[in-house]
Protein backbone atom coordinates (compact mmCIF):
# COMPACT_ATOMS: atom_id res chain seq x y z
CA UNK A 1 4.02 7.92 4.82
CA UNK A 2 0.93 5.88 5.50
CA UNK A 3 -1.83 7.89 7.15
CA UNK A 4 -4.44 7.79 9.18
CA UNK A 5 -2.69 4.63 10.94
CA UNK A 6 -4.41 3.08 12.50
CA UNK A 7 -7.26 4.24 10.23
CA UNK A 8 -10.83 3.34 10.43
CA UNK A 9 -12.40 3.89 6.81
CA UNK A 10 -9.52 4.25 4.50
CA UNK A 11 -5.56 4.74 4.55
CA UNK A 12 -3.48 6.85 2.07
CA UNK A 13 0.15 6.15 1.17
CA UNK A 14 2.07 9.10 0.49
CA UNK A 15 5.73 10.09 -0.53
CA UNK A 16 8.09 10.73 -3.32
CA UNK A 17 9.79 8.55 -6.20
CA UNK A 18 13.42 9.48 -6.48
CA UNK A 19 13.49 7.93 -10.01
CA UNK A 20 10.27 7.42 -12.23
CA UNK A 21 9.65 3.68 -12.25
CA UNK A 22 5.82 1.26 -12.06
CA UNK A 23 4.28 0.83 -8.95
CA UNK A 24 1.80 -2.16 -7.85
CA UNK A 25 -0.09 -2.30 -4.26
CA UNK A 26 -1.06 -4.82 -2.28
CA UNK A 27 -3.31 -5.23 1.14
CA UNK A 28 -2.22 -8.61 2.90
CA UNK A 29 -4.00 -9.98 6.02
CA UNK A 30 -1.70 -11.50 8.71
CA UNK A 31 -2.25 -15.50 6.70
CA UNK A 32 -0.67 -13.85 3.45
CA UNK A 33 -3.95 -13.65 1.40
CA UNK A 34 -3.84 -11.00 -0.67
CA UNK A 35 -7.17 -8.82 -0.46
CA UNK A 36 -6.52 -6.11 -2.51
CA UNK A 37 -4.10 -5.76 -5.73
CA UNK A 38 -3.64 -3.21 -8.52
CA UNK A 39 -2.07 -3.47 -11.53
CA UNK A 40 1.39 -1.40 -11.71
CA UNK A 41 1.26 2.07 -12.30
CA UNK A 42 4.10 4.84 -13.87
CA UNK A 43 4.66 7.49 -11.10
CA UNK A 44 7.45 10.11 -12.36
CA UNK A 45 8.03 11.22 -9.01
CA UNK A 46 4.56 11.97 -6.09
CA UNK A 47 2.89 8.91 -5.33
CA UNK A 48 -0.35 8.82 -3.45
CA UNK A 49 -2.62 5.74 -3.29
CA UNK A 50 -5.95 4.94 -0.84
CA UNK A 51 -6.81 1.84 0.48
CA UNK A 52 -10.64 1.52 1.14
CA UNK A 53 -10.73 -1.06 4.43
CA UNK A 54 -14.30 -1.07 4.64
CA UNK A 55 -15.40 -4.69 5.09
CA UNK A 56 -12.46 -5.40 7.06
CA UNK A 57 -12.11 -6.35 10.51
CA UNK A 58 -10.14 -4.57 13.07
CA UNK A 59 -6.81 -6.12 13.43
CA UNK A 60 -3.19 -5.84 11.90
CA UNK A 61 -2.51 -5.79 7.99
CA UNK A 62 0.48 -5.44 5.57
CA UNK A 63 0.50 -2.92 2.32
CA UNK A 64 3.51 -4.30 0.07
CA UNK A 65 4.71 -1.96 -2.18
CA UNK A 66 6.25 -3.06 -5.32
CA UNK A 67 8.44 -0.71 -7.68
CA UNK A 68 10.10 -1.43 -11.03
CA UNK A 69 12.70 0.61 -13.26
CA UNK A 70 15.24 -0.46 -15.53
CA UNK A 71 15.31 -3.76 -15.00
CA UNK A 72 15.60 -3.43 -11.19
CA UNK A 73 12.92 -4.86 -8.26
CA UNK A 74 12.08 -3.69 -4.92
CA UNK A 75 9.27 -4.52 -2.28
CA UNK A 76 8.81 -2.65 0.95
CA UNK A 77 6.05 -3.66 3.21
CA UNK A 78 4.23 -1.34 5.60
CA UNK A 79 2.29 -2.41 8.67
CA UNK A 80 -1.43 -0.58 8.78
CA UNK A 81 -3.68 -1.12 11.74
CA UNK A 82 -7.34 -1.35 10.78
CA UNK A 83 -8.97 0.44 14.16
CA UNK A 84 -12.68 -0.49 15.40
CA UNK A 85 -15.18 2.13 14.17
């Protein structure tokens, strides 16, 4: 669950890892750049992350979520709507 969305200040990511496994984040703009990254991270099981979007404008953006465990790869992407202040 993403929340506040839309969101003015900041976003969190929340949920719940049915197997342990590394985590990386990313906030994309519509063109693809990437404007924020993180390195992964081990979650056993609750994951909660924040995305800062001060500086940003108002407009559409994308948070890809990548996990990793046991030699296997997913990405989800989730669409987060940065609201004027």
């Amino acid at each position: 669950v993403l929340c506040p969305n839309p969101a003015a200040d900041f976003s969190t990511l929340k949920g719940a890892l049915s197997k342990p496994g590394y985590l990386s984040f990313e906030l994309v703009d519509l063109q693809g750049r990437v404007l924020q990254s993180d390195n992964p991270v081990y979650y056993s099981r609750q994951v909660e992350k924040e995305f800062s979007l001060f500086g940003l404008s108002a407009g559409m953006y994308f948070i890809r979520v990548t996990y990793s465990a046991e030699g296997l790869t997913q990405t989800r992407t989730l669409k987060l709507i940065k609201a004027y202040q």
